[in-house]
C-alpha atoms as a PDB file:
ATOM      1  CA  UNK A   1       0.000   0.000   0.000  1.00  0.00           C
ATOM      2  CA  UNK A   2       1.452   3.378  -1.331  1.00  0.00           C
ATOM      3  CA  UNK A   3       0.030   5.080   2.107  1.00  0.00           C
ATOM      4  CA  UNK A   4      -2.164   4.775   4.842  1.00  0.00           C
ATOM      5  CA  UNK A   5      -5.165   3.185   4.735  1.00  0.00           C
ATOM      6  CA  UNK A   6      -8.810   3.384   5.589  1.00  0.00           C
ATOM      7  CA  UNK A   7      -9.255  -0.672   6.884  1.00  0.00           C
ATOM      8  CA  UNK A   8     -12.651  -1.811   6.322  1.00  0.00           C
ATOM      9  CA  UNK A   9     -14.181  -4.581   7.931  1.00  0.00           C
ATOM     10  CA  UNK A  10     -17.727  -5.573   5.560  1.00  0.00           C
ATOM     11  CA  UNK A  11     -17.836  -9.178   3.990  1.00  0.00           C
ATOM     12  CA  UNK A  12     -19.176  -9.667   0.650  1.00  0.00           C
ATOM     13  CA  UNK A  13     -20.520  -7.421  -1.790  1.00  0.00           C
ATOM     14  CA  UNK A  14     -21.331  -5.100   0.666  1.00  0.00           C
ATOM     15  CA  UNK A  15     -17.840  -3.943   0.440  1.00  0.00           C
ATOM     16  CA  UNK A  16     -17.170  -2.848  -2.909  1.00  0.00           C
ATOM     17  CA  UNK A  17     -19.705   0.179  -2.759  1.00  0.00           C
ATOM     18  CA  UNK A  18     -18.086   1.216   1.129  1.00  0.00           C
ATOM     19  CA  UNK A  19     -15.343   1.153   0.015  1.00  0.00           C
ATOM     20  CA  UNK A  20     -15.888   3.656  -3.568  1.00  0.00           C
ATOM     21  CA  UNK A  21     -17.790   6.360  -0.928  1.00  0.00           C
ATOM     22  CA  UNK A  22     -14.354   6.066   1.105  1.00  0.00           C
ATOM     23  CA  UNK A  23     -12.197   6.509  -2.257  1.00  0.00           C
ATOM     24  CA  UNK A  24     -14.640   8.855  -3.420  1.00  0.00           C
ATOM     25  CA  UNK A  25     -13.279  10.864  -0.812  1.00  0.00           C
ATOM     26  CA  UNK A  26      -9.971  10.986  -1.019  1.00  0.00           C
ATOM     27  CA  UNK A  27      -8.560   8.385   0.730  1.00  0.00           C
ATOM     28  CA  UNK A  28      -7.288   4.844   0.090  1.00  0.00           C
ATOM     29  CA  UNK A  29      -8.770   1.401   1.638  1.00  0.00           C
ATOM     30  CA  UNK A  30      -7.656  -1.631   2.676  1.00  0.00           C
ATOM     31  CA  UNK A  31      -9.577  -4.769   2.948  1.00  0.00           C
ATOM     32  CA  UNK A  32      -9.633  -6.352   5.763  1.00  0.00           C
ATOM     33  CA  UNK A  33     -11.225  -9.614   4.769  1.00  0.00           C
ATOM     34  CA  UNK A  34     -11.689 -11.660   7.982  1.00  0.00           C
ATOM     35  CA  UNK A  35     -15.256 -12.920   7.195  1.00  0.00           C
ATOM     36  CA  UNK A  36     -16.922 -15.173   4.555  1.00  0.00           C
ATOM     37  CA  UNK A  37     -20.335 -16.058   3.911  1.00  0.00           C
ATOM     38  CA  UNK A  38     -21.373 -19.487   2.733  1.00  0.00           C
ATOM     39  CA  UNK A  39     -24.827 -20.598   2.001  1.00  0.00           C
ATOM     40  CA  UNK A  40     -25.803 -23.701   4.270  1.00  0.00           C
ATOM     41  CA  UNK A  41     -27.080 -27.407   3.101  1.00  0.00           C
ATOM     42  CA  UNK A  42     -31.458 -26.458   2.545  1.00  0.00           C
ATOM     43  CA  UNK A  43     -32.772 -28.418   5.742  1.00  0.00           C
ATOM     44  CA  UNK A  44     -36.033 -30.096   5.397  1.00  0.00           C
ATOM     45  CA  UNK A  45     -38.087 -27.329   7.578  1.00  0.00           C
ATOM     46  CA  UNK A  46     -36.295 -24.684   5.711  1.00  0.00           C
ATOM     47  CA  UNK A  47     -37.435 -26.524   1.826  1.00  0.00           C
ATOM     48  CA  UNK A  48     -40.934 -27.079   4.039  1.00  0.00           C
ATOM     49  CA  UNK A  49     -40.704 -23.066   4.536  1.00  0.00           C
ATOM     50  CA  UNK A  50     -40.144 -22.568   1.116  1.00  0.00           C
ATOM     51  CA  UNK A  51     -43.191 -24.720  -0.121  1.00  0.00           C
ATOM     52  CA  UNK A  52     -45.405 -23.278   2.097  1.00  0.00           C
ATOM     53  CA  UNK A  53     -43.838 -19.379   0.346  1.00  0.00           C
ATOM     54  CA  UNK A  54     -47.249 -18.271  -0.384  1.00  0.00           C
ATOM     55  CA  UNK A  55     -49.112 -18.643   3.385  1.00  0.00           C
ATOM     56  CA  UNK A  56     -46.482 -15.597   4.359  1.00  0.00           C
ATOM     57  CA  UNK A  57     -47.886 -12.388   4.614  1.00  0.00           C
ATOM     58  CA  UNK A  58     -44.650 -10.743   4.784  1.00  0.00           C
ATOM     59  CA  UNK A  59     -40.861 -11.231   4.360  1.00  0.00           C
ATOM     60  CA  UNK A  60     -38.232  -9.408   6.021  1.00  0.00           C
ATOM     61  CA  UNK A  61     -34.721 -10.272   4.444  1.00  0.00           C
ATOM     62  CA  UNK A  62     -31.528  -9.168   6.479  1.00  0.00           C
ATOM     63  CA  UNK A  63     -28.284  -8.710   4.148  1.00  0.00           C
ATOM     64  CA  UNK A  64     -27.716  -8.768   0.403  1.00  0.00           C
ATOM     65  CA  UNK A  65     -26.690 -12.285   0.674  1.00  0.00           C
ATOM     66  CA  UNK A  66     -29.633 -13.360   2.346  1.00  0.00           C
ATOM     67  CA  UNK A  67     -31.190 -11.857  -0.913  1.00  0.00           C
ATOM     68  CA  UNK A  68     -29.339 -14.441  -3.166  1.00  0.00           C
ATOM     69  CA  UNK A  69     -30.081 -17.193  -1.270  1.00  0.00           C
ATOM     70  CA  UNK A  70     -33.951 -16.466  -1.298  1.00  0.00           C
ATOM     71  CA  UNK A  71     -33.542 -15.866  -4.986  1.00  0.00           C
ATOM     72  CA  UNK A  72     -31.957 -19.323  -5.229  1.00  0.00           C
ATOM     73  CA  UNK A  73     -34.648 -21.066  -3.744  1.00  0.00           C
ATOM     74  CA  UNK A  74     -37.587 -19.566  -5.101  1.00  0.00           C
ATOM     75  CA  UNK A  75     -36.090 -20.338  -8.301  1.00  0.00           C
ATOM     76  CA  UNK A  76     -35.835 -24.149  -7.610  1.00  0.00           C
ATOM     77  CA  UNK A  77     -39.573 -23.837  -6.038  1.00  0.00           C
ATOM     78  CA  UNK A  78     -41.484 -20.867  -7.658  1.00  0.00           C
ATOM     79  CA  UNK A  79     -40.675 -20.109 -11.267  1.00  0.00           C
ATOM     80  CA  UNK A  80     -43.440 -17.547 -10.823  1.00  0.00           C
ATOM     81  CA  UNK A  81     -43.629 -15.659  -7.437  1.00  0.00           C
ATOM     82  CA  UNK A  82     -47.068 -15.759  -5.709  1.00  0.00           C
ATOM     83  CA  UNK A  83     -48.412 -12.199  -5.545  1.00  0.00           C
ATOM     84  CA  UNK A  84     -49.358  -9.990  -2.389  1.00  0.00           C
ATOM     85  CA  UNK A  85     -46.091 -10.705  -0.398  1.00  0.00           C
ATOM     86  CA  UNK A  86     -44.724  -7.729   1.074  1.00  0.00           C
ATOM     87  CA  UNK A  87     -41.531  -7.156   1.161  1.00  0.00           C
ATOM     88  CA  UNK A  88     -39.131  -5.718   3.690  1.00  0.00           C
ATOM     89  CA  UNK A  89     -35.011  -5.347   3.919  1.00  0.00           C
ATOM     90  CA  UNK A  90     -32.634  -4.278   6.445  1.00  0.00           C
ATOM     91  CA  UNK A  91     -30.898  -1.640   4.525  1.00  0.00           C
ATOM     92  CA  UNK A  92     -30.713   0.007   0.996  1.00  0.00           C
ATOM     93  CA  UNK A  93     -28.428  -2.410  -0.082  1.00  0.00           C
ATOM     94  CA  UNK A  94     -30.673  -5.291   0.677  1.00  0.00           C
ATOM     95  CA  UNK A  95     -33.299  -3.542  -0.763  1.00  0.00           C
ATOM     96  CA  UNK A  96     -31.746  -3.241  -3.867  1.00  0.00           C
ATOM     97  CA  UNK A  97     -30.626  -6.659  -4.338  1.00  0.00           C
ATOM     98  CA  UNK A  98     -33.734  -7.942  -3.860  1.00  0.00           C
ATOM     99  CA  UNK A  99     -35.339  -5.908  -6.556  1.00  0.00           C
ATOM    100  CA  UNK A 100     -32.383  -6.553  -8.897  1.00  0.00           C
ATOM    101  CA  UNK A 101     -33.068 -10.241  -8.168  1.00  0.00           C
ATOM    102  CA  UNK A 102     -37.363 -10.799  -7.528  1.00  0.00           C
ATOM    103  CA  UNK A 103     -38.160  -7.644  -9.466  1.00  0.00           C
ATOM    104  CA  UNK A 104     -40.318  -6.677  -5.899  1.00  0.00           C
ATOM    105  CA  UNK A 105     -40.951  -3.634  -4.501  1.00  0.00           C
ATOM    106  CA  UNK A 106     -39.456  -3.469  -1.051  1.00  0.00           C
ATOM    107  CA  UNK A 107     -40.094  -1.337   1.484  1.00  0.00           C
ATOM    108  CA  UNK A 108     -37.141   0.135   4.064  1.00  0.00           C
ATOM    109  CA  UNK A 109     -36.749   2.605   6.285  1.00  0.00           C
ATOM    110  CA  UNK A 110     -37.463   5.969   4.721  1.00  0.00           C
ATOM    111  CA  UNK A 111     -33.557   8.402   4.158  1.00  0.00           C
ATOM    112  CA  UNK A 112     -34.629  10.649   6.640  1.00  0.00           C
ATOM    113  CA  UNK A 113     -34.363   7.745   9.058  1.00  0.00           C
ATOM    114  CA  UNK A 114     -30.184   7.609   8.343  1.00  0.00           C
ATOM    115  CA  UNK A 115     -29.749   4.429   9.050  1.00  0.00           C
ATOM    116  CA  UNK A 116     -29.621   0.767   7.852  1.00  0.00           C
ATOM    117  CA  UNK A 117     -30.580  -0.986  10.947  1.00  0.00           C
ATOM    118  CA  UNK A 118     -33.347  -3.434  12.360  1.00  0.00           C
ATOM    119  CA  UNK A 119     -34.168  -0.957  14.844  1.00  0.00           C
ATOM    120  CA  UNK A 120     -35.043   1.822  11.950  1.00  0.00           C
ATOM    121  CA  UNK A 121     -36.809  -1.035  10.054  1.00  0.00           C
ATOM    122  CA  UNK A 122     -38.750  -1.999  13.007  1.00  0.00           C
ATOM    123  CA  UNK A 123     -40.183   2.139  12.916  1.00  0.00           C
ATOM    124  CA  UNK A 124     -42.174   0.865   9.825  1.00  0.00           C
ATOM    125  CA  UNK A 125     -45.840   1.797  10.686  1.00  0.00           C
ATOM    126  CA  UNK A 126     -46.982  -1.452   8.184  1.00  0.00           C
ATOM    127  CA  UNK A 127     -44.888  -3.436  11.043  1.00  0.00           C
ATOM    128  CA  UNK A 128     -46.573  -2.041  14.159  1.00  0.00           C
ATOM    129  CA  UNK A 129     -49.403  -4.356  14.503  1.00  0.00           C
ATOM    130  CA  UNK A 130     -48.776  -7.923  13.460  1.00  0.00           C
ATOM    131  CA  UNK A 131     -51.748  -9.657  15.239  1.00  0.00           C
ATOM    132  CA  UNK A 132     -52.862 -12.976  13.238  1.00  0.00           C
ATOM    133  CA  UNK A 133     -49.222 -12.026  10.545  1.00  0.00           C
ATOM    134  CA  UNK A 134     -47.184 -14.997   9.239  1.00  0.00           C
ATOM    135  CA  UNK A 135     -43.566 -13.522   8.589  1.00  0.00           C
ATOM    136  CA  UNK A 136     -40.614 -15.102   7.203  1.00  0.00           C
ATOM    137  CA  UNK A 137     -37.361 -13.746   8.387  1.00  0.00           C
ATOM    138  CA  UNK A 138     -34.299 -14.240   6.002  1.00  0.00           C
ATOM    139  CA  UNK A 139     -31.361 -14.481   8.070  1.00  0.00           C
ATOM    140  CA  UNK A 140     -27.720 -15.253   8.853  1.00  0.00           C
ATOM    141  CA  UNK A 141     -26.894 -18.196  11.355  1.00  0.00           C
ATOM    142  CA  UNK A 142     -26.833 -16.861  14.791  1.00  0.00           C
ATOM    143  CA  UNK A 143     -26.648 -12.980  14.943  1.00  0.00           C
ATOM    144  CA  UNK A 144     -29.447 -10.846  16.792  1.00  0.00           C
ATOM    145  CA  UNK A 145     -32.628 -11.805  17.512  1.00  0.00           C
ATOM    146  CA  UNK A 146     -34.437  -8.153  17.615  1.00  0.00           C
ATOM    147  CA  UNK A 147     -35.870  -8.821  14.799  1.00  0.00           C
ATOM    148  CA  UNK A 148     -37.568 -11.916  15.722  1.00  0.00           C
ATOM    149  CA  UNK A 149     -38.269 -11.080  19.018  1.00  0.00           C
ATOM    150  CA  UNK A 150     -39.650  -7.759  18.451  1.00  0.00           C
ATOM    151  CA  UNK A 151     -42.515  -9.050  15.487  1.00  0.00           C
ATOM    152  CA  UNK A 152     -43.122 -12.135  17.626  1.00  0.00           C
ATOM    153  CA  UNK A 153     -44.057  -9.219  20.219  1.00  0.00           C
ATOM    154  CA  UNK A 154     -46.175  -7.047  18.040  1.00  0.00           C
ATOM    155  CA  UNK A 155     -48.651 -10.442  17.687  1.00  0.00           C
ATOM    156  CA  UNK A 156     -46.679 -11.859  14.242  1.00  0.00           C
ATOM    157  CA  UNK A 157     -45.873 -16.004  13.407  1.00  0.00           C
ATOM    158  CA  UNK A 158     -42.350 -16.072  12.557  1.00  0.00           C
ATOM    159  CA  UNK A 159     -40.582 -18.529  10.657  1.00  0.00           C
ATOM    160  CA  UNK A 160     -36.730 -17.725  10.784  1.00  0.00           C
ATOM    161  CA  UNK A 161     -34.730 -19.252   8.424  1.00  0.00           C
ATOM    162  CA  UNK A 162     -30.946 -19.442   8.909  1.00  0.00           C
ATOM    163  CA  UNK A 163     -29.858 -19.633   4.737  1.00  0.00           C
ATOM    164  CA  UNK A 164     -25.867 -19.221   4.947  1.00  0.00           C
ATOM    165  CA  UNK A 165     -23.350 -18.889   7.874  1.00  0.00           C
ATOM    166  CA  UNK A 166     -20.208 -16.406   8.618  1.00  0.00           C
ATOM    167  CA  UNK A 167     -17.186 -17.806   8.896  1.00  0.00           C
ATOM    168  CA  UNK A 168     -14.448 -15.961  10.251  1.00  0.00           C
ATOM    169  CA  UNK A 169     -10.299 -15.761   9.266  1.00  0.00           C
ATOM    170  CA  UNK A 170      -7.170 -14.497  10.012  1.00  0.00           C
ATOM    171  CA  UNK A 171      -6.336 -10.902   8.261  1.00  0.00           C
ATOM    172  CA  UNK A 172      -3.939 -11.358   5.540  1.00  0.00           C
ATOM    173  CA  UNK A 173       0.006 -11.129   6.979  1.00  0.00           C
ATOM    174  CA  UNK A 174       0.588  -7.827   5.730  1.00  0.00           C
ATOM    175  CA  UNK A 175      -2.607  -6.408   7.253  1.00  0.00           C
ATOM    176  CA  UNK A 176      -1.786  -7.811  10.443  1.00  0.00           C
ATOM    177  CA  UNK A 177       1.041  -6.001  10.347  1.00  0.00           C
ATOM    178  CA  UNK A 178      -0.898  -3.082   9.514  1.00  0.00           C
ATOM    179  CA  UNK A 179      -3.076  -3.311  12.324  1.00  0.00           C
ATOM    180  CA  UNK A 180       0.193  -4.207  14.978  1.00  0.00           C
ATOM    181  CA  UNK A 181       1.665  -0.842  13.739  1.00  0.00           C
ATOM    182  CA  UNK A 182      -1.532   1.191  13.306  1.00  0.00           C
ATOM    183  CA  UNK A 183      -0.222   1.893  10.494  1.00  0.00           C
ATOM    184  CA  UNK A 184      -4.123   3.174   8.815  1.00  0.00           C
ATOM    185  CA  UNK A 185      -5.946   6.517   8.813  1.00  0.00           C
ATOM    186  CA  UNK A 186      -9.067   4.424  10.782  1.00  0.00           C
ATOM    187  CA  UNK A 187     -10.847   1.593  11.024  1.00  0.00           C
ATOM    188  CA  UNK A 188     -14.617   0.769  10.095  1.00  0.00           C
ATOM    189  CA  UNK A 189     -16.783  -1.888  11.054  1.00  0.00           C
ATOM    190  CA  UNK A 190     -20.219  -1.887  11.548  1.00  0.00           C
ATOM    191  CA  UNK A 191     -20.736  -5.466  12.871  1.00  0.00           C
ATOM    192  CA  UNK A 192     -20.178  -6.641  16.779  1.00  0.00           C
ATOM    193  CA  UNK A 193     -19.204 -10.274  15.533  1.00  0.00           C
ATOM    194  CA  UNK A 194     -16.348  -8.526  13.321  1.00  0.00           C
ATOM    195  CA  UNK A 195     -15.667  -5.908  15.577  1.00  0.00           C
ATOM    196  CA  UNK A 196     -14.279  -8.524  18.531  1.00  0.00           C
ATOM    197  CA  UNK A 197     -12.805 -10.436  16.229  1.00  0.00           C
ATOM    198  CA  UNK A 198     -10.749  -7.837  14.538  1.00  0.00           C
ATOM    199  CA  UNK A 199      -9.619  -6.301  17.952  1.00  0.00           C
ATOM    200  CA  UNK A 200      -7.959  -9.549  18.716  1.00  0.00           C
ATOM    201  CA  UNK A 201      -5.088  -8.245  16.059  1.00  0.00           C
ATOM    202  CA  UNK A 202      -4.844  -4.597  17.298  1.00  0.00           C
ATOM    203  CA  UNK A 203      -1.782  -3.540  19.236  1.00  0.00           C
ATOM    204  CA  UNK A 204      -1.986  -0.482  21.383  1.00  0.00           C
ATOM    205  CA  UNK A 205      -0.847   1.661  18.109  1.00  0.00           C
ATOM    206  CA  UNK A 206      -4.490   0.368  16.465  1.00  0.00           C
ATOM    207  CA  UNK A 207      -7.171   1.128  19.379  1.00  0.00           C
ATOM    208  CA  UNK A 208      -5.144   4.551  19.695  1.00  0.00           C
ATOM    209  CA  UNK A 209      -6.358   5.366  15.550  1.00  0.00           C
ATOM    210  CA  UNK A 210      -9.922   5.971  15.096  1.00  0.00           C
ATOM    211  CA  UNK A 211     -12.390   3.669  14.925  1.00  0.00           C
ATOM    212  CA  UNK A 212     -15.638   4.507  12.543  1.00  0.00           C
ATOM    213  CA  UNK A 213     -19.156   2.568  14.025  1.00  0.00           C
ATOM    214  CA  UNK A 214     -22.642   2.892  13.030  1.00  0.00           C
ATOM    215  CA  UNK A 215     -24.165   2.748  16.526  1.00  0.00           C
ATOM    216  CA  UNK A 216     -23.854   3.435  20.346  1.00  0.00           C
ATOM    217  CA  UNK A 217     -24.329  -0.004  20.796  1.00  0.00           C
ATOM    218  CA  UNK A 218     -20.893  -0.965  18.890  1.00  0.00           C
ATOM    219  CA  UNK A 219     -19.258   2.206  20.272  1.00  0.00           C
ATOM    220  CA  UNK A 220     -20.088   0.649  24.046  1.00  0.00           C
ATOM    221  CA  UNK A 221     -18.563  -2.523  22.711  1.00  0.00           C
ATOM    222  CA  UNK A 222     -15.623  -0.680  21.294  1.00  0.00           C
ATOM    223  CA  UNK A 223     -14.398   0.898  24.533  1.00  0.00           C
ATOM    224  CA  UNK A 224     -14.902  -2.276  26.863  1.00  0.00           C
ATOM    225  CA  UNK A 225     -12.237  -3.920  24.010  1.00  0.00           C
ATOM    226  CA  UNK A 226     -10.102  -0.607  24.533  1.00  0.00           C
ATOM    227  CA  UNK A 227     -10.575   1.253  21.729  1.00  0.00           C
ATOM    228  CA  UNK A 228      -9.931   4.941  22.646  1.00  0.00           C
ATOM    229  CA  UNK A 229     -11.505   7.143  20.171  1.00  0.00           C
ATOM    230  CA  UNK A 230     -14.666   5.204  18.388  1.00  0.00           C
ATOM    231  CA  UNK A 231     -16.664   7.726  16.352  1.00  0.00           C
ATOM    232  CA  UNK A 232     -20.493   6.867  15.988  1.00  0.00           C
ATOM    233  CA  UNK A 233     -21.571   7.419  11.966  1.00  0.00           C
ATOM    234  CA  UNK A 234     -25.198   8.873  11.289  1.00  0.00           C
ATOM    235  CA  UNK A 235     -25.745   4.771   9.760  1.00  0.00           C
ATOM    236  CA  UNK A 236     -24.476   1.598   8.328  1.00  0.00           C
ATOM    237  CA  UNK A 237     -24.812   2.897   4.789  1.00  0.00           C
ATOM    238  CA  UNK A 238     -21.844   3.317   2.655  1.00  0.00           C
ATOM    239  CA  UNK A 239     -22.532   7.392   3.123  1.00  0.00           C
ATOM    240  CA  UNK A 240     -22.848   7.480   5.991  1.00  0.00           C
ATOM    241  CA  UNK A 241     -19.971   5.776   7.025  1.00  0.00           C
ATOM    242  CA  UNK A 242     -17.584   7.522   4.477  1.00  0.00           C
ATOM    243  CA  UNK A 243     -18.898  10.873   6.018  1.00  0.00           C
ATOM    244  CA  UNK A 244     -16.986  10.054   9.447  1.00  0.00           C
ATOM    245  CA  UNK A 245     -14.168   8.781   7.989  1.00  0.00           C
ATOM    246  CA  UNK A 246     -13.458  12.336   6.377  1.00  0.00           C
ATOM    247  CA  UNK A 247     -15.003  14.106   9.854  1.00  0.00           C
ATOM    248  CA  UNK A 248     -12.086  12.106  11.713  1.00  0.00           C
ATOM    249  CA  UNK A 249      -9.505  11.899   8.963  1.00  0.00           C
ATOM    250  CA  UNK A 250      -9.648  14.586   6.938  1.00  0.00           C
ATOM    251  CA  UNK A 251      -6.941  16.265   8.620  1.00  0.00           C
ATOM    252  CA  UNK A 252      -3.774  14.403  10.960  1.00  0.00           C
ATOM    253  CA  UNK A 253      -6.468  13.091  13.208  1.00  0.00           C
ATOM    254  CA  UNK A 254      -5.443   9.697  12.338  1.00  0.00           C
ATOM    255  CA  UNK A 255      -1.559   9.703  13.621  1.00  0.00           C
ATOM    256  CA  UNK A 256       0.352   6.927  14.994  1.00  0.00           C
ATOM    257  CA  UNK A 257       1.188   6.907  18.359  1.00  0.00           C
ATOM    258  CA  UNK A 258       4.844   6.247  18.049  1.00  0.00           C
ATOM    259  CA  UNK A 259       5.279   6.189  22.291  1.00  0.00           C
ATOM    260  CA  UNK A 260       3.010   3.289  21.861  1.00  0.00           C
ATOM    261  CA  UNK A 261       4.852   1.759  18.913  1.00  0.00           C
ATOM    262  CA  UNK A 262       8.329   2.279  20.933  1.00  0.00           C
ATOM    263  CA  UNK A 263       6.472   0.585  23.439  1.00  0.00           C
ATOM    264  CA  UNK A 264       5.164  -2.366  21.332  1.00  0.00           C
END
């Protein structure tokens, strides 16, 4: 790397369009690619689930690669979707995979809201009373359970499907290196799984640079693993996230403590 990067810390495709708002404004990026996602064997209540597509009022699909591997399986099982599903996505990424994908409408959290989160998804007025509602939920293995929890509260039947799981990996050598030096402008991750993982390679020099999250609840997280200066971004979108990269970077907020590099 001719200079010091911006690390980020998104698996997938949800990287490539981080990282152009980052570039976009001025500064380079590193991947840190310490997570993969792999679609799991289709269990027989999950093919059941898929059968059954057309009793669900509603579908609420978590990530862009939850999107694919919906896609996949109502093309084995629907060649024609059953109408009257609504459609929901956690974030405008999602969103727009699925409609690349399904051709759907999907509804998400209107911009004013800032944020790609379950928590503005769950603000959706068409998801405030779910008395009598059968849901599917598109999901990740493990990860929250807001989402699930919070419909089941509001009256709906939900039928969570775990499609893929995360699988997590060592940083590359030389970004290892990278993060023992803290030798990078800052740090982003918006993800609590990839947050404590990461932090298990930072040095002193790392949780001294900034560290770019896209809630209080990952900022909390961040200082119990001892990262001194996390900055909380308006969202998890690719904006919003390049926006406090170039609030804490865009001058020499981003130095290298050397005391704490003499130090090691």
């Amino acid at each position: 790397m001719s200079g010091r990067p911006v690390l980020i810390c998104r698996p997938g495709e949800r990287a490539a369009p981080l990282a152009a708002a980052i570039e976009a404004r001025g500064f380079e990026v590193g991947h840190l690619d310490v997570m993969t996602l792999a679609a799991l064997p289709e269990q027989p209540d999950v093919r059941q689930a898929w059968l059954d597509f057309d009793h669900y009022h509603k579908v609420v699909v978590v990530s862009p690669f939850a999107a694919e591997c919906v896609e996949q399986a109502l093309d084995r099982y629907w060649p024609q979707l059953p109408l009257g599903t609504a459609w929901y996505a956690v974030g405008t990424a999602t969103a727009a995979r699925l409609h690349e994908l399904l051709g759907v409408r999907v509804r998400v959290p209107p911009s004013t809201a800032g944020e790609d989160t379950s928590e503005a998804l769950l603000q959706l007025a068409s998801l405030g009373s779910l008395e009598g509602c059968r849901v599917l939920l598109a999901a990740g293995e493990g990860g929250r359970m807001l989402l699930t929890e919070t419909l089941i509260a509001r009256g709906a039947k939900v039928t969570r499907l775990a499609l893929y799981e995360r699988r997590l990996q060592a940083p590359s050598p030389a970004l290892q290196a990278c993060l023992a030096q803290g030798d990078f402008r800052a740090l982003v991750v918006s993800s609590a799984e990839l947050l404590g993982h990461v932090a298990g390679w930072c040095t002193r020099a790392a949780l001294n640079q900034p560290l770019i999250v896209s809630s209080r609840r990952l900022a909390t997280l961040a200082v119990n693993l001892g990262f001194r200066t996390p900055v909380v971004a308006a969202g998890a979108t690719p904006a919003a996230l390049a926006d406090a990269v170039a609030a804490s970077c865009g001058s020499e907020n981003a130095d290298v403590d050397h005391d704490d590099l003499e130090k090691g």
